[in-house]
Protein backbone atom coordinates (compact mmCIF):
# COMPACT_ATOMS: atom_id res chain seq x y z
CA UNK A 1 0.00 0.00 0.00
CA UNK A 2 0.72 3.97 -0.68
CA UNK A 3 2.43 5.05 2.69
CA UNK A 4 0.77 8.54 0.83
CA UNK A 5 -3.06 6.97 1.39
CA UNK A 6 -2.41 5.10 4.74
CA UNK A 7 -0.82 8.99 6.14
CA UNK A 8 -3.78 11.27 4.48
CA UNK A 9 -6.43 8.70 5.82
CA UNK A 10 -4.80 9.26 9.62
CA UNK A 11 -4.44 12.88 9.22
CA UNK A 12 -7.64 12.98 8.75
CA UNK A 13 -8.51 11.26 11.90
CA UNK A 14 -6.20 13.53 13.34
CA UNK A 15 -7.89 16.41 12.30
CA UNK A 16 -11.30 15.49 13.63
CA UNK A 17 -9.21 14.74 16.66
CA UNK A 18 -7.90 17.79 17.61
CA UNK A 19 -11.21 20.00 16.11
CA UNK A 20 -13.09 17.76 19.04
CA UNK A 21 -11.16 18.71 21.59
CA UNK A 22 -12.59 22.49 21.52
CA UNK A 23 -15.91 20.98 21.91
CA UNK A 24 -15.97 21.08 26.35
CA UNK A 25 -14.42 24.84 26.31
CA UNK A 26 -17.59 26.61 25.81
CA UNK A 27 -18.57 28.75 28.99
CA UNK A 28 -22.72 29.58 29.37
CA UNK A 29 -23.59 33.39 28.61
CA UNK A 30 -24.52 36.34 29.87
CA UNK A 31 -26.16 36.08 34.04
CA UNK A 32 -24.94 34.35 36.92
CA UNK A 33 -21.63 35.05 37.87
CA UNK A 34 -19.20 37.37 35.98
CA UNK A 35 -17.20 36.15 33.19
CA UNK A 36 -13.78 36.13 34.69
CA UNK A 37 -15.41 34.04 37.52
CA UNK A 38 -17.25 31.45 35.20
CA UNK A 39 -13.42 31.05 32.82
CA UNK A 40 -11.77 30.81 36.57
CA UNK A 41 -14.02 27.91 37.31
CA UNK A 42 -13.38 26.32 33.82
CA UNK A 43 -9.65 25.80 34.48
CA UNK A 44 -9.98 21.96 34.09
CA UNK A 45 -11.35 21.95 30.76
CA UNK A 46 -8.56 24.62 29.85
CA UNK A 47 -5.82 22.74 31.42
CA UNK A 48 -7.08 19.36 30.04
CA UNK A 49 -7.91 20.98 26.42
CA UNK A 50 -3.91 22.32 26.61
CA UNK A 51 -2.56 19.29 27.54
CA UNK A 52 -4.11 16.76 24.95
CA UNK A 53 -4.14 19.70 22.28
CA UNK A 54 0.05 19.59 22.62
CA UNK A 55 0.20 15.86 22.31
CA UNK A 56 -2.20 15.41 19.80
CA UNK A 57 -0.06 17.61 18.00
CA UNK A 58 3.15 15.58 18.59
CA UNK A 59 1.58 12.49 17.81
CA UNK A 60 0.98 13.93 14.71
CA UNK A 61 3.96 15.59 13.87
CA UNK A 62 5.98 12.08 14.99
CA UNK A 63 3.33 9.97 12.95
CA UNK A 64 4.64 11.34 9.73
CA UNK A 65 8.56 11.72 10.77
CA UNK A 66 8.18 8.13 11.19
CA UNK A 67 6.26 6.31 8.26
CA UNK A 68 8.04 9.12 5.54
CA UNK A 69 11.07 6.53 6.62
CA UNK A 70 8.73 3.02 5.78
CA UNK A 71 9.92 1.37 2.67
CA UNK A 72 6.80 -0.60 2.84
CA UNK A 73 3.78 -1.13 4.14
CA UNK A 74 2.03 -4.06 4.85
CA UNK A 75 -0.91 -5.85 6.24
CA UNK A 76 0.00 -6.00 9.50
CA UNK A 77 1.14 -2.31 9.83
CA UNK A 78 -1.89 -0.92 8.48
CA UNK A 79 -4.09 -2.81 11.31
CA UNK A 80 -1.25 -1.29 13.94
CA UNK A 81 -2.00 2.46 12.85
CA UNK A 82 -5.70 1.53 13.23
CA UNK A 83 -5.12 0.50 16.91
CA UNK A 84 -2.96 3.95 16.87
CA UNK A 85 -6.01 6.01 15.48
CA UNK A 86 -8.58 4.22 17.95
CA UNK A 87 -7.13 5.80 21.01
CA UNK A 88 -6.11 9.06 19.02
CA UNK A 89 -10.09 9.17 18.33
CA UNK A 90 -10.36 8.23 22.11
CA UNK A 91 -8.83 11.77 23.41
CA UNK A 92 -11.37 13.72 23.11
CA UNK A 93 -13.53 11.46 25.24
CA UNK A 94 -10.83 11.11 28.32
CA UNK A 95 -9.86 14.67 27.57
CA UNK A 96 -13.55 15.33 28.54
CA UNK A 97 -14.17 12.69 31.52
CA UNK A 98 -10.77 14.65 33.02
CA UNK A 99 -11.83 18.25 32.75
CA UNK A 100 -15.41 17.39 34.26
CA UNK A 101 -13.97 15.13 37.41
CA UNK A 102 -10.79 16.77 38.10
CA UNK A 103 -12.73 18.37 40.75
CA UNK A 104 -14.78 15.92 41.83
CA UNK A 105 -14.42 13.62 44.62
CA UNK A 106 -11.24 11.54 44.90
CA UNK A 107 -12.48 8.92 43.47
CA UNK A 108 -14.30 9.78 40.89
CA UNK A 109 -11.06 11.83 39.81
CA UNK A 110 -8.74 9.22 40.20
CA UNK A 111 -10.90 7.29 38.15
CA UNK A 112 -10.78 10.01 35.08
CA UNK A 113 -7.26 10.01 35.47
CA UNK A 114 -6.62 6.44 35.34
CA UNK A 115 -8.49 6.44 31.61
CA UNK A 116 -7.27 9.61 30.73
CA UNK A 117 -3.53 8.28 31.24
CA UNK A 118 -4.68 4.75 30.02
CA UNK A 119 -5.71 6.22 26.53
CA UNK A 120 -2.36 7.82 26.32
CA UNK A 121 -0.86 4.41 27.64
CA UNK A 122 -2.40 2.27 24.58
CA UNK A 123 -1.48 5.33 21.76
CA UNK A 124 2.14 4.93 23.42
CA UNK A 125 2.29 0.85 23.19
CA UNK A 126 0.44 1.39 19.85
CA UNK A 127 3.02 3.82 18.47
CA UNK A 128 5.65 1.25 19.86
CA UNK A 129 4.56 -1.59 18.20
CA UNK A 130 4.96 0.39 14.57
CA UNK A 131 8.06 0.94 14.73
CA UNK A 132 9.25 -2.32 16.54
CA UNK A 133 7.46 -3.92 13.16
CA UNK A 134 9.12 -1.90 11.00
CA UNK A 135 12.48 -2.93 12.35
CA UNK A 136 11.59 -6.79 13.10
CA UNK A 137 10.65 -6.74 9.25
CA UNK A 138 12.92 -4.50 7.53
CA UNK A 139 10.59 -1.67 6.79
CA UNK A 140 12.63 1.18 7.13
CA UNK A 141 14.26 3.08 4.42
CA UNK A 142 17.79 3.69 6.20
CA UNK A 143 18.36 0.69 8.50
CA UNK A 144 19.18 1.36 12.21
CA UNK A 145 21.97 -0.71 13.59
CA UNK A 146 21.52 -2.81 16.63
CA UNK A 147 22.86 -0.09 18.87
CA UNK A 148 20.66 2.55 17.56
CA UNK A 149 17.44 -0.19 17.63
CA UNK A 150 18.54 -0.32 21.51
CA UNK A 151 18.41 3.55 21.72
CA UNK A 152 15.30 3.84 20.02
CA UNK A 153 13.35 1.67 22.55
CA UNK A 154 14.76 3.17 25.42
CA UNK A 155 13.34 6.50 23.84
CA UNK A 156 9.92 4.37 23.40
CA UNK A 157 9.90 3.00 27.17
CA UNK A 158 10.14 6.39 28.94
CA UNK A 159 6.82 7.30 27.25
CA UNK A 160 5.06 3.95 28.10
CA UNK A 161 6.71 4.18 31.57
CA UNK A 162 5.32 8.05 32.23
CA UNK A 163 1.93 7.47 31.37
CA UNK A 164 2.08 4.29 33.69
CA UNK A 165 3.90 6.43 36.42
CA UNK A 166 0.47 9.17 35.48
CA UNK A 167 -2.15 6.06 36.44
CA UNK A 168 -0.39 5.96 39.79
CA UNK A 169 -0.12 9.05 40.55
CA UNK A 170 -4.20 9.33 39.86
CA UNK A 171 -4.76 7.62 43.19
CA UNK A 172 -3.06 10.33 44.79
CA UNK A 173 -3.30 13.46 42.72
CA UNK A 174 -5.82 13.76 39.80
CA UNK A 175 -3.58 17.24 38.86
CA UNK A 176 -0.41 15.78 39.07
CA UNK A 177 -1.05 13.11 37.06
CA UNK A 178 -2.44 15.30 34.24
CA UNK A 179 0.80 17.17 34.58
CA UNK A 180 2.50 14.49 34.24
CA UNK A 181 1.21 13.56 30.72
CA UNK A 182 2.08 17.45 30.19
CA UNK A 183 5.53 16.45 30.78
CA UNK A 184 5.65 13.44 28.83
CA UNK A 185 4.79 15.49 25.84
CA UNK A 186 7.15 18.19 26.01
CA UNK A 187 10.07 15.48 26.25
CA UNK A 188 8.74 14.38 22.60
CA UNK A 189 8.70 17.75 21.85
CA UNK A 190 12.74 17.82 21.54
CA UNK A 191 14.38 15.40 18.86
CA UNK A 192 15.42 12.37 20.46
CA UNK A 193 17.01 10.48 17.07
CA UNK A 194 19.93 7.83 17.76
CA UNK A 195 22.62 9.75 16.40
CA UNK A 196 22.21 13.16 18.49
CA UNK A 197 25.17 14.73 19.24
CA UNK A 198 27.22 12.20 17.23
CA UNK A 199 29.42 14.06 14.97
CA UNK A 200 28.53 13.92 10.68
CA UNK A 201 31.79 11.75 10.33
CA UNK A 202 30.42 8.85 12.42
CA UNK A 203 29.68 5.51 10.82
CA UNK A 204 26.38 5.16 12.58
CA UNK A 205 25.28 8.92 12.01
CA UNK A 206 22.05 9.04 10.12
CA UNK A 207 21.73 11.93 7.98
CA UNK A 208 17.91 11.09 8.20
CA UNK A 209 16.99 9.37 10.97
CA UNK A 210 13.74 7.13 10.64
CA UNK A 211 14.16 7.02 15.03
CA UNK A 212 12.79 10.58 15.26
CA UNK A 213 10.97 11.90 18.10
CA UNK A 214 7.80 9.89 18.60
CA UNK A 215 5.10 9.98 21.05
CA UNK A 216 5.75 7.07 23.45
């Protein structure tokens, strides 16, 4: 298959994505309290809305830094980006459970946590699993050595290990643990590719490096 089709069809899903996300920010008009007291009282849904916008964003960015290095695509990876999209599509829906519980009884908060972080959790392992296949199978378009493969994993296991650290942390501190999927995104903000800070002249330096930064 056309890596071209397989990446328009998920930006698509991306897209509808990140447009739902806007969807819980609306504030009621005019009466009751004033408006800086009604967006003060909204901070969840703000804080929530910021947090899954960024990553969306990532995943998105890191989605196409990563299959513009497939040499092919088959069966098997197609089915993995569909497990990929379903918890991108799921986002909205935790992003929402999150913002309306934060405040709610500890519970009930650590409970909107838990999936919030657990939706994050599967798009990690999901995101994973591509590009373990494409190595396993020889997908990619400039190889990675063993070293680098070892590198890149790591890289993958401090995203699946933060958004595990997040679901314990929801017991505690419903906040903190959205935080903490804050902070797991801005580490995939920054390039995190095998050969960073390895000088040009290096035999393992990849000019472009199918390892880039990817969510998870």
């Amino acid at each position: 298959m056309d890596s071209g089709r397989l990446e328009a069809f998920s930006d698509g899903v991306f897209a509808v994505a990140i447009t739902l996300l806007a969807l819980d920010l609306a504030i009621s008009g005019p009466g009751g309290p004033s408006l800086a007291a009604k967006l003060g009282h909204h901070w969840p849904a703000f804080a929530a809305y910021g947090v899954s916008f960024v990553a969306i964003g990532i995943i998105w960015v890191n989605h196409h830094a990563l299959f513009r290095n497939f040499s092919e695509i088959d069966r098997t990876l197609l089915f993995v980006n569909l497990l990929l999209l379903f918890f991108v599509v799921s986002i909205p829906f935790a992003t929402s459970t999150i913002a309306a519980y934060l405040r709610a009884p500890s519970r009930d908060a650590a409970l909107a946590a838990v999936i919030y972080q657990g939706v994050f959790e599967g798009m990690s392992i999901s995101f994973a699993v591509l590009f373990w296949w494409a190595i396993r199978h020889e997908h990619l378009k400039v190889a990675l050595t063993p070293a680098q493969a070892r590198r890149a994993a790591i890289r993958f296991s401090i995203g699946n290990l933060g958004y595990i650290v997040g679901i314990a942390i929801a017991f505690v501190n419903a906040t903190a643990s959205l935080a903490i999927s804050g902070l797991v995104a801005v580490y995939y903000i920054f390039e995190q590719t095998p050969a960073r800070g390895r000088p040009a002249t290096d035999p393992e330096h990849l000019p472009d490096d199918p390892a880039g930064p990817v969510a998870g």
